[in-house]
C-alpha atoms as a PDB file:
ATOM      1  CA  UNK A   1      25.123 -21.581   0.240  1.00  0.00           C
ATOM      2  CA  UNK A   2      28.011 -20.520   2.329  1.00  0.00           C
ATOM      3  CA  UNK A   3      27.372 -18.979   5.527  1.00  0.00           C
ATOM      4  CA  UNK A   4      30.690 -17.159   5.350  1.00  0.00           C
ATOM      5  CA  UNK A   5      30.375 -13.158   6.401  1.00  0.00           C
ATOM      6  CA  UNK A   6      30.928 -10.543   3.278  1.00  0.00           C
ATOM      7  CA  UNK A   7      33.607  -8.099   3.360  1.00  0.00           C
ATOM      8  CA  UNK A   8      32.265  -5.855   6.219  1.00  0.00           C
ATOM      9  CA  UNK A   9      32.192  -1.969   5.425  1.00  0.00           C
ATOM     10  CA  UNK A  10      30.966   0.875   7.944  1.00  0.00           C
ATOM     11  CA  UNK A  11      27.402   1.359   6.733  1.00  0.00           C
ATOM     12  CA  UNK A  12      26.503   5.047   5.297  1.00  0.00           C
ATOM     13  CA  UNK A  13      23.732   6.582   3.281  1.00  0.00           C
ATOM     14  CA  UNK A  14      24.595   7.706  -0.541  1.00  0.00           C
ATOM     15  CA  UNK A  15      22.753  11.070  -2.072  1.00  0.00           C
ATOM     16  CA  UNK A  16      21.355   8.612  -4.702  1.00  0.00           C
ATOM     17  CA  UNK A  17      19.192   6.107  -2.083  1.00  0.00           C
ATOM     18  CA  UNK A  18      21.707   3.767  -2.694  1.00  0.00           C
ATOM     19  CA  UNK A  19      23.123   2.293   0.818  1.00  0.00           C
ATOM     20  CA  UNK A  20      26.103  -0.024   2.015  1.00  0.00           C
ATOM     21  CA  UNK A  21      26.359  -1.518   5.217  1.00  0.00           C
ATOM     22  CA  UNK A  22      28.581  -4.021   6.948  1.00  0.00           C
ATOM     23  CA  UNK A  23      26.838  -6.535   6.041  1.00  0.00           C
ATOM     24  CA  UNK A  24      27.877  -5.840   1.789  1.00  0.00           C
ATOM     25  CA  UNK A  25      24.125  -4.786   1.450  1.00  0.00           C
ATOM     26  CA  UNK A  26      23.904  -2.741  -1.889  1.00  0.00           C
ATOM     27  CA  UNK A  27      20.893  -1.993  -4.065  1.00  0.00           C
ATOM     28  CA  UNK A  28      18.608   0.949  -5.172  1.00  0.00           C
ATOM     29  CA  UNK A  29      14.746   2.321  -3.978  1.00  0.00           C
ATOM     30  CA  UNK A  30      12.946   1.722  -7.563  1.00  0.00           C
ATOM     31  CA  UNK A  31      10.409   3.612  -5.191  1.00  0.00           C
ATOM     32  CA  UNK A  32      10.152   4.845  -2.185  1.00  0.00           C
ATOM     33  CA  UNK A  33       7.013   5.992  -0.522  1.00  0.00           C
ATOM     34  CA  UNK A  34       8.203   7.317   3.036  1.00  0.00           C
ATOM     35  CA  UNK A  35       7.346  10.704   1.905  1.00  0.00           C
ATOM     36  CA  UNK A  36       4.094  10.189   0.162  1.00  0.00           C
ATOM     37  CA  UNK A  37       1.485   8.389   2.783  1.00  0.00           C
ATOM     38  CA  UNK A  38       0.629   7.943   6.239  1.00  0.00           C
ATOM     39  CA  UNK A  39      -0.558   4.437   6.686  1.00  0.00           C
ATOM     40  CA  UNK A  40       0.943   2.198   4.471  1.00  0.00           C
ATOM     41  CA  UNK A  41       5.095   2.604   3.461  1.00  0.00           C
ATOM     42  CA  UNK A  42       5.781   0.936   0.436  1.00  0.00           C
ATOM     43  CA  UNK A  43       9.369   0.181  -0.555  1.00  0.00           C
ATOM     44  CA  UNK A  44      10.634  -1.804  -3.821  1.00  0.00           C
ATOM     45  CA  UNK A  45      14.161  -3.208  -4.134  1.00  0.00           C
ATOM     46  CA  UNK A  46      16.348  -4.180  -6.144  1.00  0.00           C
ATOM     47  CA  UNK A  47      19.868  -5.569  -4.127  1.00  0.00           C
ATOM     48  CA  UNK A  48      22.420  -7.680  -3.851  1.00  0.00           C
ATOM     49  CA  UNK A  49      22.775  -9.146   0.289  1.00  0.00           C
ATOM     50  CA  UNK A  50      24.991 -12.009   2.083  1.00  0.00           C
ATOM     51  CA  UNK A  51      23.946 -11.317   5.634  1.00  0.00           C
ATOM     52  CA  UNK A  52      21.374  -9.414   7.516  1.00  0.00           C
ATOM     53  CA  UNK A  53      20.274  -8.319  11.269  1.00  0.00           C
ATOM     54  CA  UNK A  54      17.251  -7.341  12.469  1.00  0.00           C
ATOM     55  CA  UNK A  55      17.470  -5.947  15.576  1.00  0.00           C
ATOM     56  CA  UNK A  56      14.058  -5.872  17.457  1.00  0.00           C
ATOM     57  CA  UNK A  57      14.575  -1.990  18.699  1.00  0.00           C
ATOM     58  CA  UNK A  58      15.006  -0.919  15.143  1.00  0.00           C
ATOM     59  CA  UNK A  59      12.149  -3.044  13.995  1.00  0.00           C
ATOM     60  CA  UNK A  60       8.772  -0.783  15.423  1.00  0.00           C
ATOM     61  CA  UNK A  61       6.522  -1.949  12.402  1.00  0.00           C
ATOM     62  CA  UNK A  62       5.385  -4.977  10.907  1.00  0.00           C
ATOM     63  CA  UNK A  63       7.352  -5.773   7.727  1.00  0.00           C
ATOM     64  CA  UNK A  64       5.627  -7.462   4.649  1.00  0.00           C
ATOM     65  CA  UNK A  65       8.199  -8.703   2.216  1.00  0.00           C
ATOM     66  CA  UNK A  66       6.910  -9.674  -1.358  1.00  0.00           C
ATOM     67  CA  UNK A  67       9.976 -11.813  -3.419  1.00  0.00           C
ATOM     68  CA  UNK A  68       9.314 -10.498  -6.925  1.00  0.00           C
ATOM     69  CA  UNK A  69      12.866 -12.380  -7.807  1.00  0.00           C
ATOM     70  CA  UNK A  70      14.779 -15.571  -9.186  1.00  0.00           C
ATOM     71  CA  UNK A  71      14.627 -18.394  -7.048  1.00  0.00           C
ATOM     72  CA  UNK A  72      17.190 -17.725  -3.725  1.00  0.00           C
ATOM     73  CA  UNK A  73      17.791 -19.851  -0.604  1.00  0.00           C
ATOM     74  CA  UNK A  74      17.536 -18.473   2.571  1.00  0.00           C
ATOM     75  CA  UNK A  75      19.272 -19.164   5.336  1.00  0.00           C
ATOM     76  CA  UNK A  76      17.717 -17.567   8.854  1.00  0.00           C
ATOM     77  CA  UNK A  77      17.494 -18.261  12.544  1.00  0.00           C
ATOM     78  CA  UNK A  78      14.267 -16.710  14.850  1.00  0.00           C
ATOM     79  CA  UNK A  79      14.155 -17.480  17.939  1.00  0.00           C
ATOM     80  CA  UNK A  80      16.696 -19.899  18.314  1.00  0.00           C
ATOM     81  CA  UNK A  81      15.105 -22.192  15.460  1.00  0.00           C
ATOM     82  CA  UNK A  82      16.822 -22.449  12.153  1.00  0.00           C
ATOM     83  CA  UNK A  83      15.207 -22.209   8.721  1.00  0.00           C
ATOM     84  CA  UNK A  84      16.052 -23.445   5.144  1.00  0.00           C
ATOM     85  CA  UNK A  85      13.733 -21.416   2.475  1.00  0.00           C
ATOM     86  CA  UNK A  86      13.947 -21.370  -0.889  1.00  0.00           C
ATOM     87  CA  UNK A  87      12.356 -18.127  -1.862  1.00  0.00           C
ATOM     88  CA  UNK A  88      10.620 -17.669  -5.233  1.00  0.00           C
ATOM     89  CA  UNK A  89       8.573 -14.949  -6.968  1.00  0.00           C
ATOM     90  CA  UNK A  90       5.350 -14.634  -5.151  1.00  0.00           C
ATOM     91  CA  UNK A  91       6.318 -15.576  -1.746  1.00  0.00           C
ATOM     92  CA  UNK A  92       5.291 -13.800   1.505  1.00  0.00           C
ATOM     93  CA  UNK A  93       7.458 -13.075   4.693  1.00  0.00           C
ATOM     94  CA  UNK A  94       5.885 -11.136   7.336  1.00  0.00           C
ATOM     95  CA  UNK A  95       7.631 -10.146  10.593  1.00  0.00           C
ATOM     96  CA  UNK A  96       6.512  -8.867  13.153  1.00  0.00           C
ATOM     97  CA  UNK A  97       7.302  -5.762  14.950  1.00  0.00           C
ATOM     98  CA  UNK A  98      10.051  -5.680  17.337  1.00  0.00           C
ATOM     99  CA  UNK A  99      11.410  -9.052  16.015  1.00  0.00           C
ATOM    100  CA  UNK A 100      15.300 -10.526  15.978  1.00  0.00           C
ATOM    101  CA  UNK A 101      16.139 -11.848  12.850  1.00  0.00           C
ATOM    102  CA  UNK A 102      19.178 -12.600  11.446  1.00  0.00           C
ATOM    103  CA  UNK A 103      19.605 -14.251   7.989  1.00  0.00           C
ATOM    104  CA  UNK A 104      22.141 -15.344   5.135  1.00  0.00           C
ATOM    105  CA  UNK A 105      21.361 -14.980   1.134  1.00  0.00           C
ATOM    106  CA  UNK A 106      22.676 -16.364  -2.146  1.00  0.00           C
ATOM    107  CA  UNK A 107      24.898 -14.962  -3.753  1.00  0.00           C
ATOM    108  CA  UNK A 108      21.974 -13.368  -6.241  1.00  0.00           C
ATOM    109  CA  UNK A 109      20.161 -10.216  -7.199  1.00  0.00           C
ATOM    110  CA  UNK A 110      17.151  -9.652  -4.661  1.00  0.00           C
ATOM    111  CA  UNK A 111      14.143  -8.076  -5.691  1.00  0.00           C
ATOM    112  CA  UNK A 112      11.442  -7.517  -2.884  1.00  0.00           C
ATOM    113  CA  UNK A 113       8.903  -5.274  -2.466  1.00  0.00           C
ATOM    114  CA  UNK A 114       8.881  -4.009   1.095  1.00  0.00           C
ATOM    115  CA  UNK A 115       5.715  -3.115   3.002  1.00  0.00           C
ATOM    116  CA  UNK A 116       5.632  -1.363   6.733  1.00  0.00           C
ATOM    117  CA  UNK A 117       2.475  -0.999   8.630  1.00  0.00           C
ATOM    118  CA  UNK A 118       2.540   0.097  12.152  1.00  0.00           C
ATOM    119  CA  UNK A 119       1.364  -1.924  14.801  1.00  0.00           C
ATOM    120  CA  UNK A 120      -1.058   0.552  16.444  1.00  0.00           C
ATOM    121  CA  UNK A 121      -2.618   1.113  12.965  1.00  0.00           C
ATOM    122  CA  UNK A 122      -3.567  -2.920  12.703  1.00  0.00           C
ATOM    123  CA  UNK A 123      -4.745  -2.479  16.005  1.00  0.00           C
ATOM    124  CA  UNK A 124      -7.266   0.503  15.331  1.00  0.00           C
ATOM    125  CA  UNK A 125      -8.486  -1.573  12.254  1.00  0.00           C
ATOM    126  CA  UNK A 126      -8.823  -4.601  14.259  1.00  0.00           C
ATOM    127  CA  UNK A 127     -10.687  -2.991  17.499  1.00  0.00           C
ATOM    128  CA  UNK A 128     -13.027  -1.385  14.186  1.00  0.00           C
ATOM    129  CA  UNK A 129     -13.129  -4.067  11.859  1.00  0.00           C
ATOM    130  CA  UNK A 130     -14.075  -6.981  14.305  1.00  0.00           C
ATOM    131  CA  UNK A 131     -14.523  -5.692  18.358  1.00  0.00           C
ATOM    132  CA  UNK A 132     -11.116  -7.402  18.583  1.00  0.00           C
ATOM    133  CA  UNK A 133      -9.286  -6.126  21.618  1.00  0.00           C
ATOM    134  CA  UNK A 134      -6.538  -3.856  20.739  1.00  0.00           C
ATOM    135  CA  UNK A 135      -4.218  -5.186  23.600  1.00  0.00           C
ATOM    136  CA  UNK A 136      -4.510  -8.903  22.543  1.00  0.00           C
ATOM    137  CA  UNK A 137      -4.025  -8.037  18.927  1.00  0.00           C
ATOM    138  CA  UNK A 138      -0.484 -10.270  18.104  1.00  0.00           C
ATOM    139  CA  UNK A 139       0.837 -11.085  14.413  1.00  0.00           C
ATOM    140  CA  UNK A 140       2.949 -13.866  13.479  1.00  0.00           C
ATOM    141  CA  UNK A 141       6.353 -14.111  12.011  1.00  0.00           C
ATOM    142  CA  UNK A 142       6.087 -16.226   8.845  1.00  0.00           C
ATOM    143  CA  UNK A 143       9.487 -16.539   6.572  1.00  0.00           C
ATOM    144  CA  UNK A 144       7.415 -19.000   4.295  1.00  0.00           C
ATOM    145  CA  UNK A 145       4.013 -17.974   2.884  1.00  0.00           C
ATOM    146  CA  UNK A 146       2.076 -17.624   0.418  1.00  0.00           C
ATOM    147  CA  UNK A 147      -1.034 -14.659  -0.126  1.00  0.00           C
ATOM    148  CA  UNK A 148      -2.185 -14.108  -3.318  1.00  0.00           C
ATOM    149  CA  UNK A 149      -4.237 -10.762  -2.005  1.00  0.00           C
ATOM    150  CA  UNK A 150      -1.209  -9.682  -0.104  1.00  0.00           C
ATOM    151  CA  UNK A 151       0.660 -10.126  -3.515  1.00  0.00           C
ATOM    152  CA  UNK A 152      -1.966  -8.662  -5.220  1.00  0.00           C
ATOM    153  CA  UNK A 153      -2.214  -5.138  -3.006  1.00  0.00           C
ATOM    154  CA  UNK A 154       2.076  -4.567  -2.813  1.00  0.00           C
ATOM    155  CA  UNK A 155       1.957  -5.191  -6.824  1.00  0.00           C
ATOM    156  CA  UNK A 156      -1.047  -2.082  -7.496  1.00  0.00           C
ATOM    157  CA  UNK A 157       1.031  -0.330  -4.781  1.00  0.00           C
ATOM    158  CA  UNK A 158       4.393  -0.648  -6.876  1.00  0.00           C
ATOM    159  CA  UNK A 159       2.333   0.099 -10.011  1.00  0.00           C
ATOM    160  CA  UNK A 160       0.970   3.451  -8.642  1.00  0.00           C
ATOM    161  CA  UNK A 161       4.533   4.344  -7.235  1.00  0.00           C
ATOM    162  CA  UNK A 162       6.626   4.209 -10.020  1.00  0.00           C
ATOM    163  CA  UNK A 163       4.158   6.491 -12.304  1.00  0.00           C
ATOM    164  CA  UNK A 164       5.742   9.374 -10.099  1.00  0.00           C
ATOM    165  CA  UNK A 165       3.698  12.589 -10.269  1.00  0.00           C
ATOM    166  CA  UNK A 166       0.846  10.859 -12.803  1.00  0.00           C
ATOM    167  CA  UNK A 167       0.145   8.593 -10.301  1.00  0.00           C
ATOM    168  CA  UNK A 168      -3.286   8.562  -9.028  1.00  0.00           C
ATOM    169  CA  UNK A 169      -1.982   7.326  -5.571  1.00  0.00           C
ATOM    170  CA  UNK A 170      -3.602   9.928  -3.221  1.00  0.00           C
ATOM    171  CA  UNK A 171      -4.323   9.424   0.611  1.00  0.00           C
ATOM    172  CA  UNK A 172      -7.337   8.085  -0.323  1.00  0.00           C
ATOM    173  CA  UNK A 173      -6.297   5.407  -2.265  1.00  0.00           C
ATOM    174  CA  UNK A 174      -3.319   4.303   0.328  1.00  0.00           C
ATOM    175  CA  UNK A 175      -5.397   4.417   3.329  1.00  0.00           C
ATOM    176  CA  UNK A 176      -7.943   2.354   1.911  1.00  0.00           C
ATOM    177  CA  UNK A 177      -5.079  -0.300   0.497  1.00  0.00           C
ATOM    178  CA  UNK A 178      -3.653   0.426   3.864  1.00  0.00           C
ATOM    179  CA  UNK A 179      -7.016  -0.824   5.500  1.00  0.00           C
ATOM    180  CA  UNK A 180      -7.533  -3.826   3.382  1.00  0.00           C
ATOM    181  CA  UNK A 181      -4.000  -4.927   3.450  1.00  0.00           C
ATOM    182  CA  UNK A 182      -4.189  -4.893   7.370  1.00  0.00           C
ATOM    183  CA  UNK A 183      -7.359  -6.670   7.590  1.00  0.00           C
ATOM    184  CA  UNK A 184      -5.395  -9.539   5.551  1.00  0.00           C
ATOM    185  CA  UNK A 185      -2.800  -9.573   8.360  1.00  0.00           C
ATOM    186  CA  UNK A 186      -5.406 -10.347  10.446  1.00  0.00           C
ATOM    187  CA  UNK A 187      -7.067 -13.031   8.539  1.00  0.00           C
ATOM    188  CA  UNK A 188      -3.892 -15.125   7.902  1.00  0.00           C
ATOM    189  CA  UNK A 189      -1.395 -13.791  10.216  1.00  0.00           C
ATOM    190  CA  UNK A 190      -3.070 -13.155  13.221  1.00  0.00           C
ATOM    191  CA  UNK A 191      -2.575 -15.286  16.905  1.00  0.00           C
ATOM    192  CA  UNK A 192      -6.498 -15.213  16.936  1.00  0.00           C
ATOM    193  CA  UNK A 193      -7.731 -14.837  13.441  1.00  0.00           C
ATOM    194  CA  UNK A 194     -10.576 -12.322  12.324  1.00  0.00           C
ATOM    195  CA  UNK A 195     -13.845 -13.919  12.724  1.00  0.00           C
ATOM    196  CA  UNK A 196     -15.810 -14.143   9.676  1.00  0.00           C
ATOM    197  CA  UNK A 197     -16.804 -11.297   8.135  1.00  0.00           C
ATOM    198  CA  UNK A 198     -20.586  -9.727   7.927  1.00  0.00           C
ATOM    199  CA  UNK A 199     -22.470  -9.376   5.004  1.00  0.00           C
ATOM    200  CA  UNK A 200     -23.809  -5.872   4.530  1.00  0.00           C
ATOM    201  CA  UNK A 201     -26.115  -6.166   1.856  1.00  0.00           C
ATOM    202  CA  UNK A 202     -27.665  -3.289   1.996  1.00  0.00           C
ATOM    203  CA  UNK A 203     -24.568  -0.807   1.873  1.00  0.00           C
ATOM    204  CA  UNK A 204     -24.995   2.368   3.212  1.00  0.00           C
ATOM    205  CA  UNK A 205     -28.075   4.346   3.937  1.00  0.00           C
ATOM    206  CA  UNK A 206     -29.640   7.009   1.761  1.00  0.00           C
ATOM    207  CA  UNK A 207     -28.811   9.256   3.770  1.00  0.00           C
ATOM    208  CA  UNK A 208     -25.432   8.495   5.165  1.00  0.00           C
ATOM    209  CA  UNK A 209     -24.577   8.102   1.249  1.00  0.00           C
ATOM    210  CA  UNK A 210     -25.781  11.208   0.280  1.00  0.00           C
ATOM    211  CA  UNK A 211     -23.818  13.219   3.324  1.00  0.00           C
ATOM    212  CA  UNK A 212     -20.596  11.254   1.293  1.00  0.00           C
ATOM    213  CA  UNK A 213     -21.728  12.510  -1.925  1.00  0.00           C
ATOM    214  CA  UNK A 214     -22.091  16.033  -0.943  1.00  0.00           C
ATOM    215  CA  UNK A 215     -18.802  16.238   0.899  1.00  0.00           C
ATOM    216  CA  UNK A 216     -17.188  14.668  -2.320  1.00  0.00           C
ATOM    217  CA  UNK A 217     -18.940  16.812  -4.648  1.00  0.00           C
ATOM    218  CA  UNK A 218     -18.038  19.843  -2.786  1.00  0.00           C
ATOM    219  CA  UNK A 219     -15.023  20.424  -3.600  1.00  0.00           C
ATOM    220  CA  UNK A 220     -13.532  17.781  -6.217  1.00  0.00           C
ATOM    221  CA  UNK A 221     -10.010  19.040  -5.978  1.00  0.00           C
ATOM    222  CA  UNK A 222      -9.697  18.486  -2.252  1.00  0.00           C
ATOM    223  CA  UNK A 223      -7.161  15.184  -1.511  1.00  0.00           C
ATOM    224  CA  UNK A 224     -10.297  13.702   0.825  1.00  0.00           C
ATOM    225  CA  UNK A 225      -9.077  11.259   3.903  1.00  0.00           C
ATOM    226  CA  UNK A 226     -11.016   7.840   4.109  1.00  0.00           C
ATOM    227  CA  UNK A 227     -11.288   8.845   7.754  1.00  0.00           C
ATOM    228  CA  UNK A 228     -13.087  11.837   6.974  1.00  0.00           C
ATOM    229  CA  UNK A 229     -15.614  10.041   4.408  1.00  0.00           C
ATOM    230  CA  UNK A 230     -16.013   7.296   7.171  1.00  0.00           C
ATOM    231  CA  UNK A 231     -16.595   9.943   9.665  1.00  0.00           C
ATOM    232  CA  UNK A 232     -19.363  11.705   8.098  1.00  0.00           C
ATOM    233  CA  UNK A 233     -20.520   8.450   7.236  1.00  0.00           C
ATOM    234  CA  UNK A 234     -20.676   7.447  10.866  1.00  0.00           C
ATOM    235  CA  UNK A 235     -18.810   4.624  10.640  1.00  0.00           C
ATOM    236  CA  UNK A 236     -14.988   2.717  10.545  1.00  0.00           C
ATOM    237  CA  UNK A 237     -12.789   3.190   8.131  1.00  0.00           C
ATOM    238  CA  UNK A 238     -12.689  -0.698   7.055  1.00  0.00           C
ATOM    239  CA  UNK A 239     -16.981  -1.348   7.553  1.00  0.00           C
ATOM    240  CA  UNK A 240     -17.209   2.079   5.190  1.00  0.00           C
ATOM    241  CA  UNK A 241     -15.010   0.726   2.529  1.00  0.00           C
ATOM    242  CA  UNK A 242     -17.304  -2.365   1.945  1.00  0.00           C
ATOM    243  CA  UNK A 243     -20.429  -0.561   1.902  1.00  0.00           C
ATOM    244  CA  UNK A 244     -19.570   2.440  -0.318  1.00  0.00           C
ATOM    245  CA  UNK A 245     -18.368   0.158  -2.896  1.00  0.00           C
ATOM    246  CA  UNK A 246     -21.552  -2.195  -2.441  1.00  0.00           C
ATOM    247  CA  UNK A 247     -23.859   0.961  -2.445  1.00  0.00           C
ATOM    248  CA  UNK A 248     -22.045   2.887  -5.644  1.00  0.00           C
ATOM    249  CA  UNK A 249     -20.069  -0.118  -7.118  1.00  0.00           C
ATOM    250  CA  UNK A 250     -16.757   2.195  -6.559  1.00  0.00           C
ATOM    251  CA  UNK A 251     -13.917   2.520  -3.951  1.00  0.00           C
ATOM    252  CA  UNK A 252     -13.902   6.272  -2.697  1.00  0.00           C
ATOM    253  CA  UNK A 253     -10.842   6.406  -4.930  1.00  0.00           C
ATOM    254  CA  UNK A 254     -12.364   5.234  -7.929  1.00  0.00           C
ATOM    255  CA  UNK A 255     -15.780   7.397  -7.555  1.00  0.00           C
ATOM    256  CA  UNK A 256     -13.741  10.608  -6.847  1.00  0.00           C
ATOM    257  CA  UNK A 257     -11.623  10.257  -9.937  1.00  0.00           C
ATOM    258  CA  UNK A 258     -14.721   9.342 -11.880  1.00  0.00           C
ATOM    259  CA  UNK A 259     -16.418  12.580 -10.652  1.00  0.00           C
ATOM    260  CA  UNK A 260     -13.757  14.593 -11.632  1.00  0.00           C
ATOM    261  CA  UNK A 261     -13.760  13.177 -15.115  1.00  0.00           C
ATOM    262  CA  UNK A 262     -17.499  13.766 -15.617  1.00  0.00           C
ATOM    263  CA  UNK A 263     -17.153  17.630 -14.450  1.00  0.00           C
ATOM    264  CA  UNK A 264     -14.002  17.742 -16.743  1.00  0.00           C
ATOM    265  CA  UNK A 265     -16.412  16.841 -19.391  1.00  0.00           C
ATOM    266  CA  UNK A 266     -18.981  19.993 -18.561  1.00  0.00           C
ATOM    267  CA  UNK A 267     -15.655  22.572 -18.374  1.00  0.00           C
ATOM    268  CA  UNK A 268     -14.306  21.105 -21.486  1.00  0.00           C
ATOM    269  CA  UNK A 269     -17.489  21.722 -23.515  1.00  0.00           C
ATOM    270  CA  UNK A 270     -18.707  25.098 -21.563  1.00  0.00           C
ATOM    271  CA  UNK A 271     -15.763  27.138 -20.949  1.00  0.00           C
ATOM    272  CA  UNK A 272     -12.586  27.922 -22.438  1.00  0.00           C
ATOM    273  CA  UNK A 273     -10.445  26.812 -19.660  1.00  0.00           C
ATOM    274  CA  UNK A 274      -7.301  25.054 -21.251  1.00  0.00           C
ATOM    275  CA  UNK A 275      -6.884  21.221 -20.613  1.00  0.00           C
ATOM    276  CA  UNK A 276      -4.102  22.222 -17.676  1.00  0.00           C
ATOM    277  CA  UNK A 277      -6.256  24.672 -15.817  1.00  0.00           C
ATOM    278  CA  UNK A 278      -8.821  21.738 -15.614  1.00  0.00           C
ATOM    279  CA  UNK A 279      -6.466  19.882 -14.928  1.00  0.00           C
ATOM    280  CA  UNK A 280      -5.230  21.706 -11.664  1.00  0.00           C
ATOM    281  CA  UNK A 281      -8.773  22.556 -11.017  1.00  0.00           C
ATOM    282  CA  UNK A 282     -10.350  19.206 -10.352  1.00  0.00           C
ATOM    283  CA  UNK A 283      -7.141  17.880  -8.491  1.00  0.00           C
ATOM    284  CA  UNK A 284      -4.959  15.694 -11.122  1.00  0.00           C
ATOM    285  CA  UNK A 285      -1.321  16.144 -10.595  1.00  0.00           C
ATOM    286  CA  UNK A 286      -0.502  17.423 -13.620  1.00  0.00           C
ATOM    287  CA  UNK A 287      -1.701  17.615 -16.945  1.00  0.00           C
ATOM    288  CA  UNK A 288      -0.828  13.724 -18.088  1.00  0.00           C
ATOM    289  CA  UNK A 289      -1.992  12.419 -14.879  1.00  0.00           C
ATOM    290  CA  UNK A 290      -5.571  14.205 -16.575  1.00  0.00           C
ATOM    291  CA  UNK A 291      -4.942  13.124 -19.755  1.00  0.00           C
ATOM    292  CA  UNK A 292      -4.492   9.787 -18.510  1.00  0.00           C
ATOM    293  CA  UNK A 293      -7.439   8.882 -16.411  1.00  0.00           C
ATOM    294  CA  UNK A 294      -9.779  10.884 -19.273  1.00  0.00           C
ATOM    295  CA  UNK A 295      -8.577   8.262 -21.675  1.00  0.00           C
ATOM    296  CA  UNK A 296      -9.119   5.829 -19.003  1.00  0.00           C
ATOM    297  CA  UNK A 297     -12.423   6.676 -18.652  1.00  0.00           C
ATOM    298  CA  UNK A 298     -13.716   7.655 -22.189  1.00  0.00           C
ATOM    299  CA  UNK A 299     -11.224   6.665 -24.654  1.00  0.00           C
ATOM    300  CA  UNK A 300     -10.070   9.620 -26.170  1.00  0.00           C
ATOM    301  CA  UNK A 301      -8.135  12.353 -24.994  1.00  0.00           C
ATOM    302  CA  UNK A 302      -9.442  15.659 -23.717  1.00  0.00           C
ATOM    303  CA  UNK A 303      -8.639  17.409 -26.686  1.00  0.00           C
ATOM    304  CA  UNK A 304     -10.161  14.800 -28.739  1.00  0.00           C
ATOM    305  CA  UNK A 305     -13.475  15.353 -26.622  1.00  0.00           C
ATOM    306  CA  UNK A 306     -13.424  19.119 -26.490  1.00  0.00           C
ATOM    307  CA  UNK A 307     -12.812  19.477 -30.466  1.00  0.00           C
END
């Protein structure tokens, strides 16, 4: 692969998402999630790049990068070593915030899916998750990996993404891929790994469930945080996670969309609400997001049910 620069160009932002640089970057955001969650930014890419800097003031997050692509070599030099990767679908970069990077590319389409988690975020789930302390929290820049689960969680984030407004990707569901995703970091990417995990095999008390419940049941169409479940649970955001699901068999995001379904069901058959009014109602984001997760859930559609 020749190390030779590209044509350099002044870099500016097109109306479309598409962007240029000096470095001959050019591609497109399939999908962009800046706008759409707190925790967890989830970027996929499709681009064609020679050269690229990362400068460590412009880098404040950790970056994930998932190659989704053809084969490509690699080219890069971190602190003052130099590295010869071939990257293939399936492999895992991480870098680290506030980390100088600078790398050269094949002449080939990239496709990546990006993710960003910020640092003070891994360290609230660490201090949580584990008693780690906060200040000694460090991950590790790896151009080379492989993580099947890390893989796994940028792929259902992509999926969600791209179904635009029938997504089901609330807050809910982010923040607790957003949790899971940074206990990973810790695991495999981590200075001083997570220690192994506890086994709660008795999931949450009755009563801390039922508090959940009620909350949930409440009001259906609210967008509920997983810090305020967790919080009227009594507990972290990660340890909560691991116990609703033991004690119900759900995520939070799973049990409040199968909720909603199930009181669909009741206004279907006992009023004469109209499928988008329900819709609306319990909290879908439009009427085919409803339609949907109904047929998800039951098989038919909910006009097939209500007739």
């Amino acid at each position: 692969m020749s190390l030779e620069k590209a044509n350099l160009t002044p870099s500016r932002e097109v109306d479309d998402g598409r962007t240029e640089t000096r470095y001959n970057w050019r591609g497109d955001w399939v999908v962009n999630s800046r706008e759409r969650w707190q925790n967890l930014k989830v970027i996929r890419n499709r681009h064609h790049v020679r050269e690229s800097t990362i400068s460590p003031d412009k880098l404040t997050y950790h970056l994930i990068t998932v190659y989704m692509g053809a084969p490509s070599r690699q080219q890069s030099i971190l602190s003052g070593r130099n590295f010869n990767i071939l990257q293939s679908a399936g492999n895992v970069a991480v870098i680290s915030a506030a980390t100088a990077l600078r790398s050269w590319y094949d002449d080939v389409e990239q496709d990546d899916i990006y993710l960003h988690l910020e640092p003070e975020f891994i360290k609230k789930v660490g201090a949580e998750s584990a008693g780690l302390d906060p200040d000694k929290i460090e991950i590790v820049t790896s151009l080379d990996s492989r993580s099947p689960v890390i893989e796994s969680m940028a792929r259902l984030a992509f999926d969600e993404l791209q179904r635009g407004d029938d997504a089901t990707a609330t807050d809910l569901y982010a923040d607790s891929l957003a949790n899971l995703l940074a206990v990973q970091l810790l695991r495999q990417y981590s200075s001083d790994p997570l220690p192994p995990e506890k086994n709660y095999v008795n999931g949450l008390t009755n009563r801390r469930l039922a508090l959940v419940l009620d909350l949930i049941e409440s009001d259906l169409s609210d967008d509920l945080s997983l810090k305020t479940l967790a919080a009227t649970a009594g507990l972290s955001e990660y340890h909560f996670l691991r116990m609703f699901k033991h004690s119900t068999g759900y995520t939070p995001h799973q049990y409040v969309i199968s909720q909603r379904i199930e009181r669909s069901k009741e206004l279907l058959k006992k009023t004469d609400m109209s499928i988008t009014e329900i819709a609306y109602l319990l909290g879908f984001s439009s009427c085919a997001h409803f339609t949907h997760q109904f047929r998800r859930k039951t098989g038919i559609t909910p006009s097939e049910f209500a007739s």
